[in-house]
PDB file of N, CA and C in Angstrom:
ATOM      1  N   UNK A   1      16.858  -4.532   3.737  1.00  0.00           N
ATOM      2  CA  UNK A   1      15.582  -4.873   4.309  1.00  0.00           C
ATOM      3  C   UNK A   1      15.468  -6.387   4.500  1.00  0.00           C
ATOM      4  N   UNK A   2      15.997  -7.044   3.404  1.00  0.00           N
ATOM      5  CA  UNK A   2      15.651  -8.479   3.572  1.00  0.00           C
ATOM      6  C   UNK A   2      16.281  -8.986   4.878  1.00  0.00           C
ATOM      7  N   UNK A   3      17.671  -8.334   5.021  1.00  0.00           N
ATOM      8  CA  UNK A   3      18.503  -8.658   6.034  1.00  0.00           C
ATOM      9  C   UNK A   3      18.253  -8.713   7.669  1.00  0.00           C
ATOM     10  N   UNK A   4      16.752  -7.880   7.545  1.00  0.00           N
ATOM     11  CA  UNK A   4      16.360  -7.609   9.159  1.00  0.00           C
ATOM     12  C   UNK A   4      15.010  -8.435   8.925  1.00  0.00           C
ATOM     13  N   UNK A   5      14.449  -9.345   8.080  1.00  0.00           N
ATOM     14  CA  UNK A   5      13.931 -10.429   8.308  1.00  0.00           C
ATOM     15  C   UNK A   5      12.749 -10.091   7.481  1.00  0.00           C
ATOM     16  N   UNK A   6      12.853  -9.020   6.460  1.00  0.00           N
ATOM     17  CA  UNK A   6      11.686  -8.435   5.399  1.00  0.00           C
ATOM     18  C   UNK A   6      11.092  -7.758   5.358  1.00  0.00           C
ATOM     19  N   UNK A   7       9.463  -7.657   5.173  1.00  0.00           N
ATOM     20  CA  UNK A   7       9.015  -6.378   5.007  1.00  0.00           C
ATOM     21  C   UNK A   7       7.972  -6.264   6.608  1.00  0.00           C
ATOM     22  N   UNK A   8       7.910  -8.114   6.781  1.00  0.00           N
ATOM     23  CA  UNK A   8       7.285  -8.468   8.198  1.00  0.00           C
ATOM     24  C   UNK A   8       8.021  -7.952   9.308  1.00  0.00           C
ATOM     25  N   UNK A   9       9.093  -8.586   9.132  1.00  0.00           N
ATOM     26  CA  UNK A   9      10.577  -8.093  10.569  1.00  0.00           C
ATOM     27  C   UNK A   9      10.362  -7.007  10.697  1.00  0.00           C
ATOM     28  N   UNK A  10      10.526  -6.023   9.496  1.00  0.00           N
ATOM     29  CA  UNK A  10      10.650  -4.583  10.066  1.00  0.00           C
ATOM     30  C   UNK A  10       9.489  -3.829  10.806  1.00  0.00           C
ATOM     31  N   UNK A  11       7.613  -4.631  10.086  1.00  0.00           N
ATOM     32  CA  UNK A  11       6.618  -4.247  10.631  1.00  0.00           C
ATOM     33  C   UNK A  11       7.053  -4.823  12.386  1.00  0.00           C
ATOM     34  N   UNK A  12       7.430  -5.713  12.131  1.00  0.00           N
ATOM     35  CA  UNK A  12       7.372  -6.112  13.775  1.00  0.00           C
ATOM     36  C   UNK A  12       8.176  -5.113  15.094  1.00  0.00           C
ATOM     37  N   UNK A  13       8.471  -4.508  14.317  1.00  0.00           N
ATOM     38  CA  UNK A  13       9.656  -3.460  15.398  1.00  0.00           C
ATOM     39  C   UNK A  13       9.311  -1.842  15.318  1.00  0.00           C
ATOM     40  N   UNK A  14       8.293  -1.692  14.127  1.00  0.00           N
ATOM     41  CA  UNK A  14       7.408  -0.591  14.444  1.00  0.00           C
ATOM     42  C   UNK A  14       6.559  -0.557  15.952  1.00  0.00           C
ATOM     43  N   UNK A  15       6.346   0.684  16.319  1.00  0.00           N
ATOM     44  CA  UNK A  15       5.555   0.829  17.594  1.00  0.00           C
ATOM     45  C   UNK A  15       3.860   1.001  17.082  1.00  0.00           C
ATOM     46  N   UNK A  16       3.039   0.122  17.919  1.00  0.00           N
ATOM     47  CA  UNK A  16       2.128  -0.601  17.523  1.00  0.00           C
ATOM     48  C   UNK A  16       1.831  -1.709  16.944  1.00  0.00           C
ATOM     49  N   UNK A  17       2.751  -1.949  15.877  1.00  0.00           N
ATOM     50  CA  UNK A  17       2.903  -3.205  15.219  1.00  0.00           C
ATOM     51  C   UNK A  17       2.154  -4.726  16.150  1.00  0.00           C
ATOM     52  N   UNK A  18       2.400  -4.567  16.818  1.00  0.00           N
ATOM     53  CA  UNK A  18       2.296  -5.661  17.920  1.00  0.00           C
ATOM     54  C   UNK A  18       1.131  -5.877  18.660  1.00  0.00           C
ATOM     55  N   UNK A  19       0.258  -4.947  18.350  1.00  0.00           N
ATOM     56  CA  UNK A  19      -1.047  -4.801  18.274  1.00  0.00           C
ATOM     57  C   UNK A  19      -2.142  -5.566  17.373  1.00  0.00           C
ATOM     58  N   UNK A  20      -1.813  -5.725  16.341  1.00  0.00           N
ATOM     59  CA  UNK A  20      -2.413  -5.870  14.875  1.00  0.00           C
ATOM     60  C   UNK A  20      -2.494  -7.533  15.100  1.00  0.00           C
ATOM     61  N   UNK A  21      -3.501  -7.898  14.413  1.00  0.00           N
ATOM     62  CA  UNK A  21      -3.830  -9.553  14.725  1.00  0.00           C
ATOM     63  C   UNK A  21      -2.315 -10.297  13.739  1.00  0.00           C
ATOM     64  N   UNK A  22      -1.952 -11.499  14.370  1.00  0.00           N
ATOM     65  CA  UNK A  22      -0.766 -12.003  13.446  1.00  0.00           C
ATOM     66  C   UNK A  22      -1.218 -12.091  12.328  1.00  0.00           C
ATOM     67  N   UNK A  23      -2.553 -12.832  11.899  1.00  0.00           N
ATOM     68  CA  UNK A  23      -2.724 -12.696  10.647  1.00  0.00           C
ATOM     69  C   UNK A  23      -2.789 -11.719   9.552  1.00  0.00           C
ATOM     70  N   UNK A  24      -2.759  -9.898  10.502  1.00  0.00           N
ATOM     71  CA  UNK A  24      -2.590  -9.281   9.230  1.00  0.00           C
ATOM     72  C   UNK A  24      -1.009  -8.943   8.845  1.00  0.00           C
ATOM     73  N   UNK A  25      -0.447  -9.454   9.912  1.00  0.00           N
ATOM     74  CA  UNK A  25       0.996  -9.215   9.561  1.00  0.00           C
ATOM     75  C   UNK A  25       1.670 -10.337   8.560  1.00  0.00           C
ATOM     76  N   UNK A  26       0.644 -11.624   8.947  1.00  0.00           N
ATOM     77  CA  UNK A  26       1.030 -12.643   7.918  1.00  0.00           C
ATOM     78  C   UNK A  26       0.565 -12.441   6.563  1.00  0.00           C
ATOM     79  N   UNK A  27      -0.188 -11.416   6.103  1.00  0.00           N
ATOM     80  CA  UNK A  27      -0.824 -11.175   4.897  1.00  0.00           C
ATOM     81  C   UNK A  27       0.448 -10.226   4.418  1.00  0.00           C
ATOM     82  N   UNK A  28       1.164  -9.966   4.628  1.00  0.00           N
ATOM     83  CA  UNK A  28       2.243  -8.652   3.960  1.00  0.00           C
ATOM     84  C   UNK A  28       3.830  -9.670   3.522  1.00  0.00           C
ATOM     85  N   UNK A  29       3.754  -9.939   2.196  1.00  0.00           N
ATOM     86  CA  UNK A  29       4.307 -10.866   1.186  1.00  0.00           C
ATOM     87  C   UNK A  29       5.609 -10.204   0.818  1.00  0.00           C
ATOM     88  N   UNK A  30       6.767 -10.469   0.780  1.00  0.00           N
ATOM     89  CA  UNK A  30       7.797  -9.976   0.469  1.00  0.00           C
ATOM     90  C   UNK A  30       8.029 -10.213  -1.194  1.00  0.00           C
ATOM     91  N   UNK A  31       7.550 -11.176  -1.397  1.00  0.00           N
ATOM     92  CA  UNK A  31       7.740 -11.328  -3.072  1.00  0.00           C
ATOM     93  C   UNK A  31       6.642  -9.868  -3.476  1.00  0.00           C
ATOM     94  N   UNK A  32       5.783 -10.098  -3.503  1.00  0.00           N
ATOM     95  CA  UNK A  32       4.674  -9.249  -3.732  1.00  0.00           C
ATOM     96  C   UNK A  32       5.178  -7.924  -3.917  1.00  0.00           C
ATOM     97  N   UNK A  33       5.875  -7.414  -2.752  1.00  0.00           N
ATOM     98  CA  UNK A  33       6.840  -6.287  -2.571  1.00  0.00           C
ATOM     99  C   UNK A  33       7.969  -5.828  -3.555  1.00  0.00           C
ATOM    100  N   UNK A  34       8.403  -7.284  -3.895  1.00  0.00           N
ATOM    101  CA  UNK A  34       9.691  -7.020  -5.431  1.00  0.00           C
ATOM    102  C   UNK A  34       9.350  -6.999  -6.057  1.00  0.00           C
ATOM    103  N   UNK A  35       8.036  -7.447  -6.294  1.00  0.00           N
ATOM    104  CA  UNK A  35       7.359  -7.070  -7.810  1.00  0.00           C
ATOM    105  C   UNK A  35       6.821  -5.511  -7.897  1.00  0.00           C
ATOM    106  N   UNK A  36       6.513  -5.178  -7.132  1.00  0.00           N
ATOM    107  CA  UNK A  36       5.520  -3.903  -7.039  1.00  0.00           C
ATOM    108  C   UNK A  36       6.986  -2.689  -6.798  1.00  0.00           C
ATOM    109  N   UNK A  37       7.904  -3.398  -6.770  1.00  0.00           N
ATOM    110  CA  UNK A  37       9.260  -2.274  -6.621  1.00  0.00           C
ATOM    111  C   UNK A  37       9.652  -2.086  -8.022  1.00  0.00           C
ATOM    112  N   UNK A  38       9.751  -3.638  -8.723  1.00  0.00           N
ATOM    113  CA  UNK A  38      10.114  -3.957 -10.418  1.00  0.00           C
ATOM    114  C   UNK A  38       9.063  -3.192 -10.805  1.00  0.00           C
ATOM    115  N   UNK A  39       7.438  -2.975 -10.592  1.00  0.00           N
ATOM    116  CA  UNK A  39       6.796  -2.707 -11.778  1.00  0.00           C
ATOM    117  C   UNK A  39       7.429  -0.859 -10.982  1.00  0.00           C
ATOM    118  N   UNK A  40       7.458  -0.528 -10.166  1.00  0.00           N
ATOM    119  CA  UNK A  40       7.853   1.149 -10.266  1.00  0.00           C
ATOM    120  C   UNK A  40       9.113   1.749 -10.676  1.00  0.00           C
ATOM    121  N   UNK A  41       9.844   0.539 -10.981  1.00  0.00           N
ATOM    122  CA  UNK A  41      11.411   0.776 -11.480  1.00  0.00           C
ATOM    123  C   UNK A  41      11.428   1.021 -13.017  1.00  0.00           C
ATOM    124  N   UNK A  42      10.199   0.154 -13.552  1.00  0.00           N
ATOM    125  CA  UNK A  42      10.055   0.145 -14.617  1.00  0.00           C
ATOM    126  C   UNK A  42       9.791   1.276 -15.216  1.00  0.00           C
ATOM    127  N   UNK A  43       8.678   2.438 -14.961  1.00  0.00           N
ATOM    128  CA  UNK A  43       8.403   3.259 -14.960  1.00  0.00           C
ATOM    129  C   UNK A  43       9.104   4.390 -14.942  1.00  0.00           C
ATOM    130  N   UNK A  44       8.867   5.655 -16.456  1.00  0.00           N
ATOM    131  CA  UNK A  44       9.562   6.887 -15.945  1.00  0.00           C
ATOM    132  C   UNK A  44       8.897   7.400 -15.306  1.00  0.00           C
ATOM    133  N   UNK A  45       9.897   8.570 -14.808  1.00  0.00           N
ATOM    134  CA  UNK A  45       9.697   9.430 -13.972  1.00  0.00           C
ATOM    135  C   UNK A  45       8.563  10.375 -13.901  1.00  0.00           C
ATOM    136  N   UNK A  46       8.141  10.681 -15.074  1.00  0.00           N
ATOM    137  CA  UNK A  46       6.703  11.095 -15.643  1.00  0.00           C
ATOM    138  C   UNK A  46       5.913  10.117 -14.550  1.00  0.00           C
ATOM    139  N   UNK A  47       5.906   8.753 -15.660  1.00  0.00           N
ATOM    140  CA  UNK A  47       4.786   8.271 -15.305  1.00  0.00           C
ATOM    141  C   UNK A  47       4.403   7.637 -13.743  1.00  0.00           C
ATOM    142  N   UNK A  48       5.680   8.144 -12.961  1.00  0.00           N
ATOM    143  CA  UNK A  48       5.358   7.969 -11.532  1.00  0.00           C
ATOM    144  C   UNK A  48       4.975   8.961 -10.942  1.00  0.00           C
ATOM    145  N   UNK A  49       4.929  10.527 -11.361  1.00  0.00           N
ATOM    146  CA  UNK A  49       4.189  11.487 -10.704  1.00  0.00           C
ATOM    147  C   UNK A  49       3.194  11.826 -11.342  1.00  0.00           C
ATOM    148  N   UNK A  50       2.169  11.615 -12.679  1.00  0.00           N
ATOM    149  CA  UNK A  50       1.441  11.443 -13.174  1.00  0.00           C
ATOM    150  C   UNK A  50       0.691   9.864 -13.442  1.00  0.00           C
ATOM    151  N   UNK A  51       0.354   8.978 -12.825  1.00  0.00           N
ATOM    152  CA  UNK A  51       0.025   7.388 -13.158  1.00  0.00           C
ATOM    153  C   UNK A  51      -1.493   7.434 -14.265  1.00  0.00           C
ATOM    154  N   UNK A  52      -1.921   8.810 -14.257  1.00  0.00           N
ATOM    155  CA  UNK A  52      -2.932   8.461 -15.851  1.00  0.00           C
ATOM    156  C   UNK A  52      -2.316   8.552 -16.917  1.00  0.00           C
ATOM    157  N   UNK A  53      -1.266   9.070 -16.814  1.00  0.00           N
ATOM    158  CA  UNK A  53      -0.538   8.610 -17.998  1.00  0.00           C
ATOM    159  C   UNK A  53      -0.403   7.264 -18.672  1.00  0.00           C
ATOM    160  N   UNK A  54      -0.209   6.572 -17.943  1.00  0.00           N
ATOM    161  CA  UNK A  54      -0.079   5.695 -18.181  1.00  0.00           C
ATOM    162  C   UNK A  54      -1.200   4.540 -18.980  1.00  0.00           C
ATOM    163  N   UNK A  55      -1.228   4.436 -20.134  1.00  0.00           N
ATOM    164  CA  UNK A  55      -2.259   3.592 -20.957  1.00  0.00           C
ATOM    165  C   UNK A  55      -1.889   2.274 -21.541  1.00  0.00           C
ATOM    166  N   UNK A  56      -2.618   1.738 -22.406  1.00  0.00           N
ATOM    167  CA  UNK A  56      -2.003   0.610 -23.168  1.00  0.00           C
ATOM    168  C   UNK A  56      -1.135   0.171 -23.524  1.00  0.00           C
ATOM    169  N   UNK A  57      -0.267   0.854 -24.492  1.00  0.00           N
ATOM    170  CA  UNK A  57       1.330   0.530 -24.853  1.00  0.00           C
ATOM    171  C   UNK A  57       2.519   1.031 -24.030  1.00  0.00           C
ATOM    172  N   UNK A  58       2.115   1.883 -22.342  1.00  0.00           N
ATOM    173  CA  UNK A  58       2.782   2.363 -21.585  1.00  0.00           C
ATOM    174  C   UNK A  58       2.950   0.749 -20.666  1.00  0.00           C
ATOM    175  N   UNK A  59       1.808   0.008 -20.286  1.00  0.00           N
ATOM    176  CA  UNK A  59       0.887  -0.299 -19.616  1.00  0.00           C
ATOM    177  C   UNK A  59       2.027  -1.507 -19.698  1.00  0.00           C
ATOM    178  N   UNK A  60       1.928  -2.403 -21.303  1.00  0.00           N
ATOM    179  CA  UNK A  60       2.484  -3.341 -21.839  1.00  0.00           C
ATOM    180  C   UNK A  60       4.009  -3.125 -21.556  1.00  0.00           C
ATOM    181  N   UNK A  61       5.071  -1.806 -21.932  1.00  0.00           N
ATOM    182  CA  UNK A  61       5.912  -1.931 -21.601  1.00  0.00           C
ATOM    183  C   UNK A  61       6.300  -2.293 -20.304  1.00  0.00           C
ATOM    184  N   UNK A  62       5.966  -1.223 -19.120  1.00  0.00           N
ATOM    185  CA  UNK A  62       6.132  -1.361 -17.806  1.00  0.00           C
ATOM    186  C   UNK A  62       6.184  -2.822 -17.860  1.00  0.00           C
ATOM    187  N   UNK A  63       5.234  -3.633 -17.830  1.00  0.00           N
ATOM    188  CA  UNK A  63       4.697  -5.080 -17.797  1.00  0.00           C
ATOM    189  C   UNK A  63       6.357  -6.440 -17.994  1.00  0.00           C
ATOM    190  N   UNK A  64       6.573  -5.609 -19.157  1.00  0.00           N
ATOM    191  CA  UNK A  64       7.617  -6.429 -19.945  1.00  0.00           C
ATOM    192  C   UNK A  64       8.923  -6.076 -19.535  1.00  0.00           C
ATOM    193  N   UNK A  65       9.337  -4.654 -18.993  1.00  0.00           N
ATOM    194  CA  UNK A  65      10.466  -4.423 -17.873  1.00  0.00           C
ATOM    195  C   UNK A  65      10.620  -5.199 -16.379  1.00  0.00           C
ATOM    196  N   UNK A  66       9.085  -5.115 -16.203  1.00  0.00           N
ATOM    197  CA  UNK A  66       9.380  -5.490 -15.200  1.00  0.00           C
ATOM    198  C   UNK A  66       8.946  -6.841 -14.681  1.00  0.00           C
ATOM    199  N   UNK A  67       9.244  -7.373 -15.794  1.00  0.00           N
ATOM    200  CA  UNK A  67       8.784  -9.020 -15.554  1.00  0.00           C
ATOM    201  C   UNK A  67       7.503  -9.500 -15.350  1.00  0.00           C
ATOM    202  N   UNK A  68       6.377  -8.813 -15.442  1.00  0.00           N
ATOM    203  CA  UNK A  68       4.927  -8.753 -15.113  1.00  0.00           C
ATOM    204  C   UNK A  68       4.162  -8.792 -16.169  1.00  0.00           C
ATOM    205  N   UNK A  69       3.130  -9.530 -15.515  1.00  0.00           N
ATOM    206  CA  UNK A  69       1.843  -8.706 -16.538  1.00  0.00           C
ATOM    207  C   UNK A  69       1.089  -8.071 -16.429  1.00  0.00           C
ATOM    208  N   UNK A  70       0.108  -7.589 -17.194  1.00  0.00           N
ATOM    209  CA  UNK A  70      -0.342  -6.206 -17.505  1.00  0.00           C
ATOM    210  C   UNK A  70      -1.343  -6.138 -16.314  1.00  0.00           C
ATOM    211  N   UNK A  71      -1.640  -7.248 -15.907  1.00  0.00           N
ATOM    212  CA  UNK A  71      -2.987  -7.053 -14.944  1.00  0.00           C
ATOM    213  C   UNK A  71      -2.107  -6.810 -13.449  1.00  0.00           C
ATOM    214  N   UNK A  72      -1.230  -6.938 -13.432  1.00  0.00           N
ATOM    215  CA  UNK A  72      -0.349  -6.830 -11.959  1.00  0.00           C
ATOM    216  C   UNK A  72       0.016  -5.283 -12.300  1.00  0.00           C
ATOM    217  N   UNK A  73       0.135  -4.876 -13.370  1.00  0.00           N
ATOM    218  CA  UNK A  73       0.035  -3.301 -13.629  1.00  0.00           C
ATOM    219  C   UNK A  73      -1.147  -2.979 -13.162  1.00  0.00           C
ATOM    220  N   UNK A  74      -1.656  -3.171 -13.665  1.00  0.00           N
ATOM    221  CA  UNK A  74      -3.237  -2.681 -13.359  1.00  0.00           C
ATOM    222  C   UNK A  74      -3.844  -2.601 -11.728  1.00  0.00           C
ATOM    223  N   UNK A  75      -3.477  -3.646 -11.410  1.00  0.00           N
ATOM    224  CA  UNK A  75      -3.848  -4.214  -9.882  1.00  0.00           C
ATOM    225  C   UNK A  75      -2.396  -2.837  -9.228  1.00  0.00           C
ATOM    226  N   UNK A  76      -1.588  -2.408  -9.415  1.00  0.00           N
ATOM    227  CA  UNK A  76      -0.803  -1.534  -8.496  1.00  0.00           C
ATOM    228  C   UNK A  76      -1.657   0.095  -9.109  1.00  0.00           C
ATOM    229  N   UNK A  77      -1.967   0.245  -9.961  1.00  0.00           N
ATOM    230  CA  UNK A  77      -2.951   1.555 -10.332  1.00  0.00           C
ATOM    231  C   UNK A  77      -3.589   1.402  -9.443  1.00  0.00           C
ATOM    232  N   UNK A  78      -4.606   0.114  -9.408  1.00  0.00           N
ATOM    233  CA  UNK A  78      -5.845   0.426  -8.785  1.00  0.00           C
ATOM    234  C   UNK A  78      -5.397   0.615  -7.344  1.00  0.00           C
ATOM    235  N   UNK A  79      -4.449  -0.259  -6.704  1.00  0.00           N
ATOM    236  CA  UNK A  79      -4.124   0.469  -5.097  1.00  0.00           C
ATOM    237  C   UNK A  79      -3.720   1.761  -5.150  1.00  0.00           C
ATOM    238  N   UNK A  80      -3.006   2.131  -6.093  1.00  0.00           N
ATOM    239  CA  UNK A  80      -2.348   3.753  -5.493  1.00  0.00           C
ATOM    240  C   UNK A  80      -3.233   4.610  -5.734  1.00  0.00           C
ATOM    241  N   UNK A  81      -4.465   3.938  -6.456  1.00  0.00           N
ATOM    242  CA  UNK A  81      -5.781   5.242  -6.712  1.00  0.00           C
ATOM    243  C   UNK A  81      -6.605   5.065  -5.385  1.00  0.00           C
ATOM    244  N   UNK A  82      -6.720   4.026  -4.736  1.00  0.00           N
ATOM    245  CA  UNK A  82      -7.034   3.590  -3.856  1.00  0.00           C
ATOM    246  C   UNK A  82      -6.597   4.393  -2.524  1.00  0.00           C
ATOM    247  N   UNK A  83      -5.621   4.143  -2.565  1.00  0.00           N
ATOM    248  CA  UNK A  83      -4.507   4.891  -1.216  1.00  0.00           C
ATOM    249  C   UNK A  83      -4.718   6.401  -1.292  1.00  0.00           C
ATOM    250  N   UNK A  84      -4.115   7.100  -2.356  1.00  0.00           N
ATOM    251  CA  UNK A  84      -4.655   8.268  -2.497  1.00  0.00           C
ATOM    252  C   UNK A  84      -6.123   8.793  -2.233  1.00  0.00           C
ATOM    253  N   UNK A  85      -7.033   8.326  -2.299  1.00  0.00           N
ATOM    254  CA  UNK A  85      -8.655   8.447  -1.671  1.00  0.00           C
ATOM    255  C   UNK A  85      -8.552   8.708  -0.277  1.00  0.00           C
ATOM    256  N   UNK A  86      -8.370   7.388   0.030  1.00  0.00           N
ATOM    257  CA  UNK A  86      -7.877   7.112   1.226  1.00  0.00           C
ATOM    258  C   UNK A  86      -7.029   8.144   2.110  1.00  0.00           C
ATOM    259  N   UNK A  87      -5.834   8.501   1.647  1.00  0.00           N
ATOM    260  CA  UNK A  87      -5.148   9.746   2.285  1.00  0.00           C
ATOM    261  C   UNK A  87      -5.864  10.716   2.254  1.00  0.00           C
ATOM    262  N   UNK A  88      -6.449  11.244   1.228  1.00  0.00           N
ATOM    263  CA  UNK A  88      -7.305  12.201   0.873  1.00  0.00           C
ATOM    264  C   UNK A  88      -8.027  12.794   2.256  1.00  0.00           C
ATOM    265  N   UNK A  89      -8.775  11.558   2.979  1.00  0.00           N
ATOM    266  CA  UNK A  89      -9.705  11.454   3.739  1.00  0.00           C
ATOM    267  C   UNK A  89      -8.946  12.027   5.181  1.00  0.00           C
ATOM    268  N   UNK A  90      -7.534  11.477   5.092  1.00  0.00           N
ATOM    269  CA  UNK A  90      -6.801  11.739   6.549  1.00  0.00           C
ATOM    270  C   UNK A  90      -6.874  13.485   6.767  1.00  0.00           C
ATOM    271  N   UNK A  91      -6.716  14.012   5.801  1.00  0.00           N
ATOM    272  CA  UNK A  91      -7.067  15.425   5.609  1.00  0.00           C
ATOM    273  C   UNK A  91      -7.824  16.566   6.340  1.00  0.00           C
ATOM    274  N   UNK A  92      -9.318  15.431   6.213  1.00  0.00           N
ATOM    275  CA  UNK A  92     -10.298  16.354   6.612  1.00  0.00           C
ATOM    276  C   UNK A  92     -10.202  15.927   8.614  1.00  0.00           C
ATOM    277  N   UNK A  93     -11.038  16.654   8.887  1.00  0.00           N
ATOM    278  CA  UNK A  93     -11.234  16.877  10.681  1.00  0.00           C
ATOM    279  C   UNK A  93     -11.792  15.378  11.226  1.00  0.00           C
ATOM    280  N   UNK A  94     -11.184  14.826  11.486  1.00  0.00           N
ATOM    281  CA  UNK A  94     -12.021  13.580  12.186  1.00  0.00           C
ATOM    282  C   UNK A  94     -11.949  12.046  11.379  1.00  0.00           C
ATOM    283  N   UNK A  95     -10.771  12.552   9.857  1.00  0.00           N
ATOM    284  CA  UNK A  95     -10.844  11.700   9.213  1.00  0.00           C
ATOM    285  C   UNK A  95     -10.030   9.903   9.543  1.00  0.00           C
ATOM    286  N   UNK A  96      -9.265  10.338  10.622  1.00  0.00           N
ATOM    287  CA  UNK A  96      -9.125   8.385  10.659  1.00  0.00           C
ATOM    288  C   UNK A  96     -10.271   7.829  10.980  1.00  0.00           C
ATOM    289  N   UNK A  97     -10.646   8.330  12.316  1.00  0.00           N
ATOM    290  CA  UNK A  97     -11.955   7.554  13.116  1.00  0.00           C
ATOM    291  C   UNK A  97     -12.592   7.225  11.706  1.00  0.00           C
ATOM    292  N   UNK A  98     -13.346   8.400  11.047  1.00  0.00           N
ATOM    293  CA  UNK A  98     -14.417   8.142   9.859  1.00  0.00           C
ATOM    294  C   UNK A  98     -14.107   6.960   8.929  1.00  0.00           C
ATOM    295  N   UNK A  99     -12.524   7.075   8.490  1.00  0.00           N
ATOM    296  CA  UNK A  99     -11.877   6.079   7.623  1.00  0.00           C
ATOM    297  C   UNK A  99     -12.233   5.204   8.372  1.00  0.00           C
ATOM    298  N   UNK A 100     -11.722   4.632   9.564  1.00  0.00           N
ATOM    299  CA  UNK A 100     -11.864   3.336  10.667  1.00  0.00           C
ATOM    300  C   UNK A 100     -13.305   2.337  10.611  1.00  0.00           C
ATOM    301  N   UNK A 101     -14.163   3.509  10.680  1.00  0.00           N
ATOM    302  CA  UNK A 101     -15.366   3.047  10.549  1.00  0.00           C
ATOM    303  C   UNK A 101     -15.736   1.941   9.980  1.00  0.00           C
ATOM    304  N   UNK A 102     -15.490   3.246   8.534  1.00  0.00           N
ATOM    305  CA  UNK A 102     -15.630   2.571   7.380  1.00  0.00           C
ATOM    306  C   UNK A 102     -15.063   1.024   7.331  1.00  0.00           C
ATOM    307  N   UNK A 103     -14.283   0.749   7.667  1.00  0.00           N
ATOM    308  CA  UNK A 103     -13.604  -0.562   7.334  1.00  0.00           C
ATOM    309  C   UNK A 103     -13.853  -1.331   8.230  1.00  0.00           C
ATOM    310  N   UNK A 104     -14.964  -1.295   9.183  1.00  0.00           N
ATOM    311  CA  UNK A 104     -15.442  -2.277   9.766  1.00  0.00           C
ATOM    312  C   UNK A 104     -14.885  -2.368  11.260  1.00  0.00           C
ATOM    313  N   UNK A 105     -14.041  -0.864  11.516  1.00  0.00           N
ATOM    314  CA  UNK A 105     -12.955  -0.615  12.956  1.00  0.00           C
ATOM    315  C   UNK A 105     -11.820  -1.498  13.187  1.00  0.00           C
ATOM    316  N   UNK A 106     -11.894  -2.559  12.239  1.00  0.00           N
ATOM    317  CA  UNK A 106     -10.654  -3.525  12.340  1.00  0.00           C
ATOM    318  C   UNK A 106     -10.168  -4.230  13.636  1.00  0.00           C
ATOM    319  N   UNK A 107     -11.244  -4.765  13.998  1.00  0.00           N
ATOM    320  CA  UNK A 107     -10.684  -5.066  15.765  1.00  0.00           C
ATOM    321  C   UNK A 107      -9.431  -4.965  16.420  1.00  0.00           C
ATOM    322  N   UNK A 108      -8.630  -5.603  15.634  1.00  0.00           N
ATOM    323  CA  UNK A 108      -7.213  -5.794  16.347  1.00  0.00           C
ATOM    324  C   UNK A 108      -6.626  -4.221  16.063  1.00  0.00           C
ATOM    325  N   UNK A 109      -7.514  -2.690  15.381  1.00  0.00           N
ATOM    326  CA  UNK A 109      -6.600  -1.853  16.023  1.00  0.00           C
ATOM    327  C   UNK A 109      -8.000  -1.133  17.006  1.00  0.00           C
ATOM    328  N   UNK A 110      -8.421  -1.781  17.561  1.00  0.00           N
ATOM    329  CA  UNK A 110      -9.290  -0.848  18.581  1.00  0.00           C
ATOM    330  C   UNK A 110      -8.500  -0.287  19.985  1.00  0.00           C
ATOM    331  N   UNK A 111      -8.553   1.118  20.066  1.00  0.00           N
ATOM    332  CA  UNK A 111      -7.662   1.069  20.636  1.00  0.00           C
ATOM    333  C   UNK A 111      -6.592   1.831  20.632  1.00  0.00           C
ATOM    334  N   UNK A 112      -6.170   1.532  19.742  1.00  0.00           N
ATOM    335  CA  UNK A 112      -4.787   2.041  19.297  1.00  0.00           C
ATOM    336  C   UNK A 112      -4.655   3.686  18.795  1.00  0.00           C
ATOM    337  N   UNK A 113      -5.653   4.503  18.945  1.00  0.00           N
ATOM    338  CA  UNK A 113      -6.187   5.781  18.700  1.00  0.00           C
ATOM    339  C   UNK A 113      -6.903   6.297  19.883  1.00  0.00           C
ATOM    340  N   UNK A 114      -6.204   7.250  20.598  1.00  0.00           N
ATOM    341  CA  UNK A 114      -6.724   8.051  21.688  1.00  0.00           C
ATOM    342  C   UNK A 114      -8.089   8.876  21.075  1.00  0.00           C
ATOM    343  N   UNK A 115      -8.998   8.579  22.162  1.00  0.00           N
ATOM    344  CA  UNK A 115      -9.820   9.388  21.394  1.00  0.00           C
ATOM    345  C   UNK A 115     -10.395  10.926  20.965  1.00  0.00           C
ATOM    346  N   UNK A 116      -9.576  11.559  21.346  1.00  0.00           N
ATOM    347  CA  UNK A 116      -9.592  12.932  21.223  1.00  0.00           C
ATOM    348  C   UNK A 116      -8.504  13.150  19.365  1.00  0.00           C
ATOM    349  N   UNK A 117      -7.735  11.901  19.143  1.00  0.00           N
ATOM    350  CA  UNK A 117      -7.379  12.323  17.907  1.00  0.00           C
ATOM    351  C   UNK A 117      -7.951  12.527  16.542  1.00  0.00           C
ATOM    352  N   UNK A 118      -7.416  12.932  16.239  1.00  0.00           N
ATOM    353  CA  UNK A 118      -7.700  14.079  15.042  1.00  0.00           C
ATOM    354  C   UNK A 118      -9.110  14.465  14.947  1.00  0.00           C
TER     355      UNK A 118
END
């Protein structure tokens, strides 16, 4: 991945990609990315298909495998509880538009969704 210019390069050669304002493509951090790979490497296998498992002295290890601290643990819980909601929503009948909304329609993807989808 690094080799085709990161986690940006590769967004850039997705279809649509090129749509999206530069600045949100400049917000997507490749360090950020090795850490959040270290803190899931860290992790058994349990506690990656179950993540409430995961508590205090789970919390601390992960942390200490993977070169982190506990609040950068914490901060990747709270996105994947996050994301999961979120998917949740793609689910129901009408759910991007609704998701879209919600987030204010994101200007730079207006557009980018025919409107008869989903």
């Amino acid at each position: 991945m690094n080799k085709m210019g990161g986690i940006s390069g590769m967004m850039s050669k997705l279809p649509g990609m090129n749509q999206l304002p530069q600045q949100a493509v400049g917000q997507v951090n490749d360090k950020a990315l090795a850490q959040t790979i270290a803190i899931i490497n860290s992790m058994t296998m349990k506690e990656r298909r179950v993540p409430k498992l995961i508590v205090g002295s789970r919390k601390k290890r992960i942390a200490q495998g993977s070169g982190t601290q506990i609040q950068d643990v914490n901060r990747l819980l709270k996105q994947f509880s996050q994301m999961q909601k979120m998917m949740k929503k793609f689910t129901k009948p009408g759910g991007i538009k609704q998701m879209m909304r919600g987030m204010g329609g994101m200007a730079g993807m207006k557009g980018m969704f025919p409107d008869d989808f989903n």
